[in-house]
C-alpha atoms as a PDB file:
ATOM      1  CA  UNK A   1      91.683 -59.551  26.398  1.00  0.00           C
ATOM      2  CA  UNK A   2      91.982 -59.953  29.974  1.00  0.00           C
ATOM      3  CA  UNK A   3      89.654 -56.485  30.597  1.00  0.00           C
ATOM      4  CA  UNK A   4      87.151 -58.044  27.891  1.00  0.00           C
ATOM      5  CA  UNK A   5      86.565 -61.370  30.300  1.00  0.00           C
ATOM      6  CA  UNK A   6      86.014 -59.506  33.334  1.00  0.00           C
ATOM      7  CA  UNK A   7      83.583 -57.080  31.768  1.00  0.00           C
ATOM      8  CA  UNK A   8      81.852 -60.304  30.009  1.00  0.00           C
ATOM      9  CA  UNK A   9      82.060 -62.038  33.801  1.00  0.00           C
ATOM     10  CA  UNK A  10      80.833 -58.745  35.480  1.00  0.00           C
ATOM     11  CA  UNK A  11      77.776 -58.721  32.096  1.00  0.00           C
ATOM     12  CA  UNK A  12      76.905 -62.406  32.960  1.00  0.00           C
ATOM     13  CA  UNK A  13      76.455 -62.301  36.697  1.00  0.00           C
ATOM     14  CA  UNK A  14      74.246 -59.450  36.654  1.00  0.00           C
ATOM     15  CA  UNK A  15      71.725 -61.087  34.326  1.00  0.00           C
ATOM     16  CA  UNK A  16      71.677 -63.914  37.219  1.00  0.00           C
ATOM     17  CA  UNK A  17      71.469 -61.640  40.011  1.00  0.00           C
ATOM     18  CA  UNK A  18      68.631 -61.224  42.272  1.00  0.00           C
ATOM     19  CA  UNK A  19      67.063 -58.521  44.252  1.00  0.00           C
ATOM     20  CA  UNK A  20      66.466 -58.903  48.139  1.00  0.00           C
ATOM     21  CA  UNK A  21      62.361 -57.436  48.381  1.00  0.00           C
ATOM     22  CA  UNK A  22      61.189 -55.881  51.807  1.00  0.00           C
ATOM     23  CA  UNK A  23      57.702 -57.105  52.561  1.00  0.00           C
ATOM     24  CA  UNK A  24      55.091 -54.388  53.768  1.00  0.00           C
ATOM     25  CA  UNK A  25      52.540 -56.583  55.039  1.00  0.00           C
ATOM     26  CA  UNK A  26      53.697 -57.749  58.831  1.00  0.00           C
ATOM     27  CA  UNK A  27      52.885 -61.241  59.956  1.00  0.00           C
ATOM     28  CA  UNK A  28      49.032 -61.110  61.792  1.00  0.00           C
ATOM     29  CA  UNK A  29      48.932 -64.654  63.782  1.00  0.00           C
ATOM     30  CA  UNK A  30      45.466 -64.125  63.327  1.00  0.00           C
ATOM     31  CA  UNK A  31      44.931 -63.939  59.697  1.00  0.00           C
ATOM     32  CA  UNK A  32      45.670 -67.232  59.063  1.00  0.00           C
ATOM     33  CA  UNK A  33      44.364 -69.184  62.511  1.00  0.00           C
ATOM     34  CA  UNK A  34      41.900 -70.837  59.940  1.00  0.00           C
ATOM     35  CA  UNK A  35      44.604 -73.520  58.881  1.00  0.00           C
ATOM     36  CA  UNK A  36      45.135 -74.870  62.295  1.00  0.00           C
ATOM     37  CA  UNK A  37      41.492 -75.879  62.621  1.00  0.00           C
ATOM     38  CA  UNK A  38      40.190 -79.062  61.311  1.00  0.00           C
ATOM     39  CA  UNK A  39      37.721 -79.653  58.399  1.00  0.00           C
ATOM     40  CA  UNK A  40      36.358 -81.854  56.029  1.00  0.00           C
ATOM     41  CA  UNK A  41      37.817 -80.407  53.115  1.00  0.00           C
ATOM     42  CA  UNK A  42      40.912 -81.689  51.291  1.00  0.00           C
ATOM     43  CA  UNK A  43      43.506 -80.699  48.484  1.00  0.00           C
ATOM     44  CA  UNK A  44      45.198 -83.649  46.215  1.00  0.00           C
ATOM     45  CA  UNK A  45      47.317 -82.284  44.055  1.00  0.00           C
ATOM     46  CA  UNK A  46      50.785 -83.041  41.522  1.00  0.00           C
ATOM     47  CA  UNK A  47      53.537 -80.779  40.827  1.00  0.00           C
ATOM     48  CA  UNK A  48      55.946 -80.828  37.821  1.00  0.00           C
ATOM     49  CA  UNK A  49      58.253 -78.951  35.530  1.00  0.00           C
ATOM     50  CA  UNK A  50      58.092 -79.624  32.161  1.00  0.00           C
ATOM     51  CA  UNK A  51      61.337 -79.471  29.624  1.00  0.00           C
ATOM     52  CA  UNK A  52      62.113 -77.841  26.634  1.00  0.00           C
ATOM     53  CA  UNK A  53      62.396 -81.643  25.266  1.00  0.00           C
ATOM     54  CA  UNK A  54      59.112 -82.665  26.375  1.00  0.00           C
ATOM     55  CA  UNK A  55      59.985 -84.771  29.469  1.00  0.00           C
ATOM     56  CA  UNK A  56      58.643 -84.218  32.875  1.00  0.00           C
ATOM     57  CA  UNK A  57      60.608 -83.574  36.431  1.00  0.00           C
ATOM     58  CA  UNK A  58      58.099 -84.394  39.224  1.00  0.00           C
ATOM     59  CA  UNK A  59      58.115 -82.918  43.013  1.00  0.00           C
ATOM     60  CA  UNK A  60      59.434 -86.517  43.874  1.00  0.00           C
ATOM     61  CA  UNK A  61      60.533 -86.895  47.680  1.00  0.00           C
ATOM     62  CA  UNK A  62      60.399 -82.997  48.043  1.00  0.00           C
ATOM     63  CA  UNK A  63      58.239 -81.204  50.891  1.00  0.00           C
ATOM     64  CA  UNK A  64      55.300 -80.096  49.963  1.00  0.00           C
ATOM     65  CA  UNK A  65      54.079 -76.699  52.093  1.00  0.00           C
ATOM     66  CA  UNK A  66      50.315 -75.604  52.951  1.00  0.00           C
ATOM     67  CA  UNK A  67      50.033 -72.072  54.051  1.00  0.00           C
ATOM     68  CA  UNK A  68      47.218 -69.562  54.406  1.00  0.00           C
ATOM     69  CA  UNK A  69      46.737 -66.905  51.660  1.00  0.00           C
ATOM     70  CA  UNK A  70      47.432 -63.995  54.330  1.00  0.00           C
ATOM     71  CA  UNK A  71      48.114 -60.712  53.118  1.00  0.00           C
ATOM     72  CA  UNK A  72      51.662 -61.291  54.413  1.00  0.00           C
ATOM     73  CA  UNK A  73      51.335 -64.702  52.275  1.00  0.00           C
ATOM     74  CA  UNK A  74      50.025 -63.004  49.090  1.00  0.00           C
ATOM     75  CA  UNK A  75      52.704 -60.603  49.488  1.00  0.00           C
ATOM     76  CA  UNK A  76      55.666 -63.135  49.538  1.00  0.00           C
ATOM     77  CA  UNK A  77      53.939 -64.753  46.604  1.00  0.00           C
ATOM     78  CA  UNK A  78      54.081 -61.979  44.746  1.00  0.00           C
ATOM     79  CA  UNK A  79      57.576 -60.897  44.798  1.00  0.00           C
ATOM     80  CA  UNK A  80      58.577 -64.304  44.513  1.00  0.00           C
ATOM     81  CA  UNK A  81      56.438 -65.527  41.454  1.00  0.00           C
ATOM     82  CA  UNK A  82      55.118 -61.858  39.912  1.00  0.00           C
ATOM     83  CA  UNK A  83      51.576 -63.186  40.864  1.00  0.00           C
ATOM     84  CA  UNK A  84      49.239 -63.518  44.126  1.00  0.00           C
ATOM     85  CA  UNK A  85      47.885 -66.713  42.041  1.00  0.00           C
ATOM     86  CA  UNK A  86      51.671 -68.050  42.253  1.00  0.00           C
ATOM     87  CA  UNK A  87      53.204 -69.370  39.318  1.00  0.00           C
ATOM     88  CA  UNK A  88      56.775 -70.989  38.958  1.00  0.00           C
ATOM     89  CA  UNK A  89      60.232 -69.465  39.440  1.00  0.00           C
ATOM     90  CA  UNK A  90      63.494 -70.825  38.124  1.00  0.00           C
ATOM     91  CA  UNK A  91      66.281 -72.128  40.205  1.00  0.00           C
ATOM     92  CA  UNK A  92      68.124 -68.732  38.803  1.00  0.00           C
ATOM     93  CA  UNK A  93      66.361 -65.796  38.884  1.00  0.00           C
ATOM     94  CA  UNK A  94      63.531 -63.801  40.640  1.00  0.00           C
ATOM     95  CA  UNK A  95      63.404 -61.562  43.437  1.00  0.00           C
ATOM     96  CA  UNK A  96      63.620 -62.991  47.102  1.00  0.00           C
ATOM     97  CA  UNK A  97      61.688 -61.969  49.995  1.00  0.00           C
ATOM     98  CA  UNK A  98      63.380 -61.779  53.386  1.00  0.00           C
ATOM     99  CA  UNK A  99      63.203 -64.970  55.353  1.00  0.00           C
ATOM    100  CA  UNK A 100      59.873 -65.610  56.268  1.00  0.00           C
ATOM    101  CA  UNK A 101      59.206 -64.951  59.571  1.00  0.00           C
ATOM    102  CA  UNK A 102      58.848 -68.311  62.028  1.00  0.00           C
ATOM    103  CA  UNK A 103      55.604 -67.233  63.114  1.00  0.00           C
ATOM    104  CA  UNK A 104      54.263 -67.947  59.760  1.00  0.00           C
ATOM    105  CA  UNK A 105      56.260 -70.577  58.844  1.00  0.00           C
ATOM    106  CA  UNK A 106      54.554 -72.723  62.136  1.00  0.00           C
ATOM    107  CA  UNK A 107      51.320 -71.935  60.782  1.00  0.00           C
ATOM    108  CA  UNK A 108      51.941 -74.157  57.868  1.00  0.00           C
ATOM    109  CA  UNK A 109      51.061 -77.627  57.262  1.00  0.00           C
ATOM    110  CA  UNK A 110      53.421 -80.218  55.268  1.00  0.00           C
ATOM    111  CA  UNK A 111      53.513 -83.106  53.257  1.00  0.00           C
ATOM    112  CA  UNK A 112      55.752 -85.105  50.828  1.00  0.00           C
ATOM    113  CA  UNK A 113      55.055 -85.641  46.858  1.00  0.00           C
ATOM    114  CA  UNK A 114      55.439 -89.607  45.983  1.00  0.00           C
ATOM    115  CA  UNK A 115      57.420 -90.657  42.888  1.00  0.00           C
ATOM    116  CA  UNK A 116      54.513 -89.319  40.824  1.00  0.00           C
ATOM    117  CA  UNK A 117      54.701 -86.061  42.030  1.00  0.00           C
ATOM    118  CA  UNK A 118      51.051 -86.324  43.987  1.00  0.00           C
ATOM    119  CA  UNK A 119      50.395 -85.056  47.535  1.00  0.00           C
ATOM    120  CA  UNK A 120      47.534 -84.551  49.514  1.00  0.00           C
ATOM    121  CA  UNK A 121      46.686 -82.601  52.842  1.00  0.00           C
ATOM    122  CA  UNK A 122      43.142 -83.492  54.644  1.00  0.00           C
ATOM    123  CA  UNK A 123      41.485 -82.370  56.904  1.00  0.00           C
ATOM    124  CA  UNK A 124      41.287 -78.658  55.908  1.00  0.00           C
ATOM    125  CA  UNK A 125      38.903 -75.894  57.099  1.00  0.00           C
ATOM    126  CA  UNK A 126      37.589 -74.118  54.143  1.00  0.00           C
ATOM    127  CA  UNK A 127      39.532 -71.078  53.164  1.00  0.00           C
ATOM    128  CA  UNK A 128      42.048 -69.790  50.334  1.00  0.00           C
ATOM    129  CA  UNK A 129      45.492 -71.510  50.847  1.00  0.00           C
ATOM    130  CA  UNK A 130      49.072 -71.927  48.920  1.00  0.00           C
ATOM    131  CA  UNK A 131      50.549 -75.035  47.817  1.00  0.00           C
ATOM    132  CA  UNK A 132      54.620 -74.552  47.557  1.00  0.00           C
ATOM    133  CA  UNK A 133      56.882 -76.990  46.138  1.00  0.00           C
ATOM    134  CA  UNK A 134      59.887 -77.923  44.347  1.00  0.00           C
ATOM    135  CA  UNK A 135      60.856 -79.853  41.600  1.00  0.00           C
ATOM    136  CA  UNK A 136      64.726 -79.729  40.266  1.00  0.00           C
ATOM    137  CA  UNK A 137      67.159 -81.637  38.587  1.00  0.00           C
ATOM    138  CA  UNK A 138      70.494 -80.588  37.221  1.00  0.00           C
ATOM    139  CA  UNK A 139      72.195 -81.023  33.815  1.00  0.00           C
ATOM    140  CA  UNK A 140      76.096 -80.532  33.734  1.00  0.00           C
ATOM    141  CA  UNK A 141      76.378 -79.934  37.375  1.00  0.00           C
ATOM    142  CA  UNK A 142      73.529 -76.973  36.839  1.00  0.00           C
ATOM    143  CA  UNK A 143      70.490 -76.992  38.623  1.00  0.00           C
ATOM    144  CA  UNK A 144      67.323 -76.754  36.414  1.00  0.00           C
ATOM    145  CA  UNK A 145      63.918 -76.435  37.715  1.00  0.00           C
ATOM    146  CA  UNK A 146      62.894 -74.218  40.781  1.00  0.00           C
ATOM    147  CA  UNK A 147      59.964 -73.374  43.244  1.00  0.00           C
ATOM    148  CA  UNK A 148      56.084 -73.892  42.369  1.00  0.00           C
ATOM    149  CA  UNK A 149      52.842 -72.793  43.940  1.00  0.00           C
ATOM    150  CA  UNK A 150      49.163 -72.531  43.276  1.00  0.00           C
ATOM    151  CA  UNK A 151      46.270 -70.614  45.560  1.00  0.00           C
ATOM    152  CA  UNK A 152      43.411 -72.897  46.207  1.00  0.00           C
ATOM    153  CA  UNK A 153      40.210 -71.688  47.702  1.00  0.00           C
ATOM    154  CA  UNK A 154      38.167 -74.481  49.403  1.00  0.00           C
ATOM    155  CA  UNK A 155      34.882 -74.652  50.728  1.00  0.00           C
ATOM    156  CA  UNK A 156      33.560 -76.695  53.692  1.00  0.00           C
ATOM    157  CA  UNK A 157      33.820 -80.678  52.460  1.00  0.00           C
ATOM    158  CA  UNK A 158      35.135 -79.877  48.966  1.00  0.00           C
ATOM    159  CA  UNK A 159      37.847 -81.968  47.618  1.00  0.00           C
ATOM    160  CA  UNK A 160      40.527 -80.463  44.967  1.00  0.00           C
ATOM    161  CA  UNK A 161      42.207 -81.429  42.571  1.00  0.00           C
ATOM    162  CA  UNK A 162      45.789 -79.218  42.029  1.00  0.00           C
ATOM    163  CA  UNK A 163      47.897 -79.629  39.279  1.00  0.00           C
ATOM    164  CA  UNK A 164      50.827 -77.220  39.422  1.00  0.00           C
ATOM    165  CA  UNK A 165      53.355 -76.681  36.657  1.00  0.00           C
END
C-alpha cells in the first residue's frame, strides 16, 4: 500500500509539473523604444476569468503590464500561453520562460485594474503591444485562476477597447 501512494504521489505531481523554456530571441533595447514615446493613442481594457459555475473573478487591485510585442516579447508569449496572440494560463500548469530580463521589464508601462476589472494606459505611440494581467482566487486553500494577456495593435489617436478572458 505504502509503494502504491508514492507511485500515485510521484503520478500526480508530474501532471502539475512545468517545464523551464530557453528563449532564442535576445532582448534588442531597440525593438521596443516605441513604448517610451508619447502618443495620442490609448488602450481601455477589463480582464476576467470566468468559472465553471458561471461567476466572474475580475483583475481587481492586480497590476496591469504594457509591453511591446518584440520578438523577444512574442517569444515569451508564446511559451507561456501556446500563442503570440496570448491567451490565458492557469495558476498550475504551462511552461515558464526564464526570468525576463530587466532590460525589458523597464521598458514596460503599468497600471492597476479597479474593482471592475477595467484599466487603461494613455498616451501610447501607435504600435502592437501586450496587455498582462492576473486574476486569481482560491477555493480550499487552492489557487484558481492564473495569468492573462491580449496583443493590441494601435494606430496613431485610436482608442481600444480590450476585453481579456
Amino acid at each position: 500500500m505504502r509503494r502504491f501512494t508514492l507511485i500515485a504521489a510521484c503520478t500526480a505531481l508530474a501532471g502539475c509539473m512545468q517545464t523551464v523554456v530557453e528563449t532564442k530571441n535576445p532582448f534588442d533595447p531597440n525593438a521596443g523604444k516605441y513604448i517610451l514615446a508619447s502618443g495620442s493613442a490609448q488602450i481601455d481594457g477589463q480582464a476576467f476569468f470566468r468559472q465553471k459555475g458561471g461567476g466572474v473573478v475580475t483583475c481587481a487591485g492586480e497590476q496591469v503590464a504594457l509591453a511591446p510585442a518584440t520578438p523577444y516579447q512574442q517569444e515569451r508569449i508564446q511559451i507561456i500561453y501556446g500563442s503570440v496572440e496570448g491567451g490565458a494560463r492557469t495558476t498550475a500548469f504551462g511552461n515558464v520562460p526564464p526570468e525576463i530580463d530587466s532590460r525589458a521589464e523597464a521598458m514596460s508601462r503599468k497600471s492597476v485594474c479597479d474593482a471592475d476589472g477595467n484599466f487603461t494606459f494613455r498616451g501610447l505611440a501607435a504600435g502592437d503591444y501586450y496587455v498582462v494581467t492576473r486574476a486569481v482566487w482560491s477555493i480550499g486553500g487552492a489557487p484558481q485562476g492564473g495569468l492573462l494577456s491580449k496583443r493590441i495593435r494601435i494606430r496613431p489617436g485610436e482608442k481600444v477597447r480590450a476585453i481579456i478572458n
